[in-house]
Every structure is written in structure tokens, then in C-alpha cells.
Protein backbone atom coordinates (compact mmCIF):
# COMPACT_ATOMS: atom_id res chain seq x y z
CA UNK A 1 -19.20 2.82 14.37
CA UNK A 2 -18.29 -0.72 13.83
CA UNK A 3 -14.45 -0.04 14.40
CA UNK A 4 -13.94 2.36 16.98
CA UNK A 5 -15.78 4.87 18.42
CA UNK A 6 -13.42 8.30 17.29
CA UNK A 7 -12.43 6.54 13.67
CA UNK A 8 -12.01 9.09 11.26
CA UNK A 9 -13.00 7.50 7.93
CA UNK A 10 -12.06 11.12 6.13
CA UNK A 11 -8.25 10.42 7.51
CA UNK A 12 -8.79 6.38 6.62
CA UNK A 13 -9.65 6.94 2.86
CA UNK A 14 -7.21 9.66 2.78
CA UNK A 15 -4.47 7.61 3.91
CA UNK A 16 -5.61 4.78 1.01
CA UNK A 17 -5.04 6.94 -1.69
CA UNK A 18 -2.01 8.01 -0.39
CA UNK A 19 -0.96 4.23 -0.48
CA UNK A 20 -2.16 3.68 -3.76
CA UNK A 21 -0.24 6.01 -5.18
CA UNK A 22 2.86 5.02 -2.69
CA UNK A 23 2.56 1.72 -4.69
CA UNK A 24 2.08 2.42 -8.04
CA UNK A 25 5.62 4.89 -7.81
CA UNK A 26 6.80 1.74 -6.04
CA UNK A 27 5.72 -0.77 -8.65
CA UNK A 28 6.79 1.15 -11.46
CA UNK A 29 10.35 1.73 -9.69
CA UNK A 30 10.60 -1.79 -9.00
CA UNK A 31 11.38 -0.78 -5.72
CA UNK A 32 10.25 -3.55 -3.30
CA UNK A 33 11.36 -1.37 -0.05
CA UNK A 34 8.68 1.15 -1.45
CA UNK A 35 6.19 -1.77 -0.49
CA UNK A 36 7.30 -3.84 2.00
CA UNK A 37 5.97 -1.20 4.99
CA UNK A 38 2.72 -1.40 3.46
CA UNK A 39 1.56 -4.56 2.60
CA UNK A 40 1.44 -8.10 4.23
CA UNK A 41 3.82 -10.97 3.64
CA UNK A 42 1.49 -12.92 1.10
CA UNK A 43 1.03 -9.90 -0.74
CA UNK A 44 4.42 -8.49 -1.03
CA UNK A 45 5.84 -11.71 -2.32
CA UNK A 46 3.13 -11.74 -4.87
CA UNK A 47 4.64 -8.31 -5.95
CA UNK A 48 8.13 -9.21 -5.24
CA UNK A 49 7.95 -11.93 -8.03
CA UNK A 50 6.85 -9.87 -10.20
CA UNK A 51 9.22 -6.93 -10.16
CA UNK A 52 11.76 -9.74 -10.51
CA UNK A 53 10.51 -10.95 -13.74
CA UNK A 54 10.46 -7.50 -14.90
CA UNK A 55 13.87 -6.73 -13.87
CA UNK A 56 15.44 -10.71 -15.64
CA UNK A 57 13.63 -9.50 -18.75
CA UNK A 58 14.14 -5.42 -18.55
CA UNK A 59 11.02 -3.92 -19.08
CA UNK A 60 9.45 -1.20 -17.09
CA UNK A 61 5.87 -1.24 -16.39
CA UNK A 62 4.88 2.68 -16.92
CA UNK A 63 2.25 4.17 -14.68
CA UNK A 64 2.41 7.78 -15.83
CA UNK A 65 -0.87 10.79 -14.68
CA UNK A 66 -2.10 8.32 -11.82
CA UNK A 67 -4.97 9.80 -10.31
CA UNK A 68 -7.28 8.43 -7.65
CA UNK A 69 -10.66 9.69 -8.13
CA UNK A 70 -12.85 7.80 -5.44
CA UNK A 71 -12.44 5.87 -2.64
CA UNK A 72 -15.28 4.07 -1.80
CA UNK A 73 -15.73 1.97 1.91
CA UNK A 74 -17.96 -1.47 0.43
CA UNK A 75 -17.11 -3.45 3.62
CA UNK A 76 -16.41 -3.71 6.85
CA UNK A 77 -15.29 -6.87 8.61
CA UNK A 78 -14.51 -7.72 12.42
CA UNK A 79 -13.74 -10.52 14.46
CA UNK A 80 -11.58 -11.47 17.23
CA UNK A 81 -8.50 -11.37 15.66
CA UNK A 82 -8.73 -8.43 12.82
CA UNK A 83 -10.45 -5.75 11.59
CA UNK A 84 -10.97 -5.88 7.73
CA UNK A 85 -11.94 -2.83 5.39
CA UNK A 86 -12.69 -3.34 1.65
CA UNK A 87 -12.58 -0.12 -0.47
CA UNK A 88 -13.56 0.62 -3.96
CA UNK A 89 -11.15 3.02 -5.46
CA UNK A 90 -11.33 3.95 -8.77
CA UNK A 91 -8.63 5.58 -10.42
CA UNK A 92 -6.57 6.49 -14.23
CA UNK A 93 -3.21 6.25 -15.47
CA UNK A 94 -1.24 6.01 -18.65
CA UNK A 95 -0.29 2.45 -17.77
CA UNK A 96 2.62 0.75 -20.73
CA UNK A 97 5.30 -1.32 -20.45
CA UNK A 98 8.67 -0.61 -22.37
CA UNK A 99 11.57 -2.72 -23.10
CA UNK A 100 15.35 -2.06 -22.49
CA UNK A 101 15.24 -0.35 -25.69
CA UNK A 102 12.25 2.01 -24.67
CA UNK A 103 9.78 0.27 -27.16
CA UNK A 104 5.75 -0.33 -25.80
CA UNK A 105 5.26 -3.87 -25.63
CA UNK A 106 2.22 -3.62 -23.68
CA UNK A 107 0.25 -0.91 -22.91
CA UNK A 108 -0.32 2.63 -24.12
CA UNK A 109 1.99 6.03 -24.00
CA UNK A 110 -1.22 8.11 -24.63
CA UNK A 111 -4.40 6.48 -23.73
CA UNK A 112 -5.66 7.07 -20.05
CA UNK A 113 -6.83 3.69 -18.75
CA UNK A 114 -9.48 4.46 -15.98
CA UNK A 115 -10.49 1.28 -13.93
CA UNK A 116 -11.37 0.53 -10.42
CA UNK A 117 -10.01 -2.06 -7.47
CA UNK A 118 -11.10 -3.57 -4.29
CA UNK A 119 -8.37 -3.30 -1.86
CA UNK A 120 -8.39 -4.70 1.26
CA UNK A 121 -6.95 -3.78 4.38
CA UNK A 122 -6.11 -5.44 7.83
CA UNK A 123 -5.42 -4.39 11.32
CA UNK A 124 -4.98 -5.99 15.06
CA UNK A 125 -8.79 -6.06 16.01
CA UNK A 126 -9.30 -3.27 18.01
CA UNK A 127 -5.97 -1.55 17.26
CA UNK A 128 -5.52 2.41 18.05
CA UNK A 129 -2.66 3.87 17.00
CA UNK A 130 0.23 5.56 19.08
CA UNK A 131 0.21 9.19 18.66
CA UNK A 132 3.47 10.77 18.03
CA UNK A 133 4.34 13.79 20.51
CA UNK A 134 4.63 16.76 18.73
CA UNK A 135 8.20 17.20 19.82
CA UNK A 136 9.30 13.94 18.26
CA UNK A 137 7.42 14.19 14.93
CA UNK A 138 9.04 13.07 11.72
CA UNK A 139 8.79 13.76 8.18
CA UNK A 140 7.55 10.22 6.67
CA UNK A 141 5.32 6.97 8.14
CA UNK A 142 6.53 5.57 11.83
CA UNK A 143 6.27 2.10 13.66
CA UNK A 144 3.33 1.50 14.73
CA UNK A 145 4.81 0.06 17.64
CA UNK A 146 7.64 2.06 18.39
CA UNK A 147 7.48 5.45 16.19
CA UNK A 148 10.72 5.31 14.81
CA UNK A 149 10.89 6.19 11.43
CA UNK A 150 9.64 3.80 9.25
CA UNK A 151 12.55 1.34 8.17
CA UNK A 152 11.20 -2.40 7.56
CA UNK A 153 13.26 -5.31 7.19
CA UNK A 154 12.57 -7.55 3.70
CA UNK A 155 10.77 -9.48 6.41
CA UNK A 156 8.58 -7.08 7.65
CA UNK A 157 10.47 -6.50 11.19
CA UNK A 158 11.03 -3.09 12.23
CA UNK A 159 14.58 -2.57 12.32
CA UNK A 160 14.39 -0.46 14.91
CA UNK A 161 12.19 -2.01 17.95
CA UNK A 162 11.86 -6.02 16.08
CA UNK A 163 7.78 -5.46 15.71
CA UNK A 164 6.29 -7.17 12.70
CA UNK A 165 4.86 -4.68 11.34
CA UNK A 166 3.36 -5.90 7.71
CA UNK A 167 1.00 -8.88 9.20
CA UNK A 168 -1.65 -6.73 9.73
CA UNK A 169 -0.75 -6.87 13.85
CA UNK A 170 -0.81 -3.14 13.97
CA UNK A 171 -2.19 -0.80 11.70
CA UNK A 172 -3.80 -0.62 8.23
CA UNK A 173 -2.14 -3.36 6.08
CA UNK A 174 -2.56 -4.03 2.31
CA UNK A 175 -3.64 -7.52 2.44
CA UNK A 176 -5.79 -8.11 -0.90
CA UNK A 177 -6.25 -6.42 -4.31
CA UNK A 178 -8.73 -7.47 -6.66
């Protein structure tokens, strides 16, 4: 295995549609603190400016059935510094965008829109992640560092033990979508 010897690539693509869907609620909530846990800096300002010029002109970008259907490993990067994955996921949604008034400027109510992404994600080369003991599990995503619950700063600190958590210096970080 080119990552680490026990990785569990059932648990890895598992945990990417679980993010992908994480995102789209986030993105269609306009909820930056949805995102900020999961993706790095570059990326998360990326989305960031865009949820604000959704908000200055009120629409809503709709993202209604999402479904992902396949999640697809299509490369696998190392070097000293960071371990990259690069997965094909194909997925569907009812994606529209409404006004203030609730009228489709973009988009479609009814039509299921199936496409598919590359996503990449980063990670500390070589990282393995802290398991939680069972007595001090928690509903919800922990630090990576500390394994408090998961409560990230705009900046991508932990607010609990100060780790930067969404450069890709610990575990699985959205760095790239495509």
C-alpha cells in the first residue's frame, strides 16, 4: 500500500462521500463553519467568496436529492511533505438557484443533474490518526490533534488545543475540486 500499511480505503471513500455531502448542505446553507473543518485555507476562501456574493445578492443555490453514487481512487501522490489522493466521485442532485422572491434563475426544480468531480485530498505525509478511547467518544468529527470536538476557528485553528487543522498537517483535507 502506497500510504500506510493498515489503510482502510473502504473507511477512506466512505468518509469522502460523507464530506461531499457535508458540503453541499454546507454550500447550499451558506454556512461557511459547515466547511471550514474540512477544507484548506485556499479552498475555503474560494468558497467563502462565493457564499458572500450569494448572500449581497440573495439567492440560494438549491442542491435538493444529492446522491453520491461512486467514489472512485484515480491517484495517489506522496512525497516528503504530503500525501495526496485524487478521487472520482460521481454523483446527482436537483441543483437551482432562487432569488429572494423564490423564482429559478439558474438551474432546475425538477431535472436531476448527474455529473462527476475530481476531488483532492491532503494529509501530513505519513499521518495516522489518534484513536479516540471508547470512554471519551463523541457524537460528531474531533481534532486530529487533540480530539476535542471539532470546533475550528475562521482560520482553521482548533479552538480548543491551537492546531491548524485545515492545511492538510493532519488528516484528510479538501484541497482541490475540479
Amino acid at each position: 500500500n502506497l500510504l500506510v500499511p493498515d489503510f482502510d480505503w473502504q473507511q477512506f471513500t466512505q468518509r469522502v462521500a460523507e464530506i461531499f455531502l457535508t458540503l453541499q448542505k454546507g454550500w447550499a446553507d451558506k454556512d461557511p463553519e459547515v466547511l471550514r473543518p474540512l477544507e484548506t485555507d485556499r479552498l475555503f476562501q474560494q468558497h467563502l467568496f462565493w457564499i458572500e456574493r450569494y448572500r449581497a445578492k440573495d439567492y440560494t443555490n438549491h442542491l435538493d436529492n444529492t446522491a453520491v453514487t461512486q467514489v472512485e481512487v484515480v491517484k495517489i501522490k506522496r512525497d516528503a511533505f504530503l500525501d495526496r489522493i485524487t478521487v472520482r466521485i460521481a454523483a446527482s442532485m436537483n441543483d437551482y438557484t432562487t432569488d429572494a422572491g423564490g423564482k429559478v434563475v439558474d438551474g432546475s426544480k425538477t431535472k436531476t443533474r448527474r455529473f462527476t468531480e475530481y476531488w483532492t485530498f491532503i494529509r501530513k505525509a505519513g499521518f495516522v490518526a489518534k484513536e479516540t478511547p471508547e470512554h471519551e467518544a463523541h457524537a460528531g468529527p474531533s481534532c486530529p490533534s487533540c480530539g476535542a470536538p471539532f470546533k475550528v476557528s475562521m482560520s482553521g485553528i482548533c479552538e480548543y488545543c491551537g492546531s491548524h487543522v485545515t492545511g492538510g498537517e493532519f488528516d484528510w483535507t479538501l484541497a482541490k475540486i475540479e
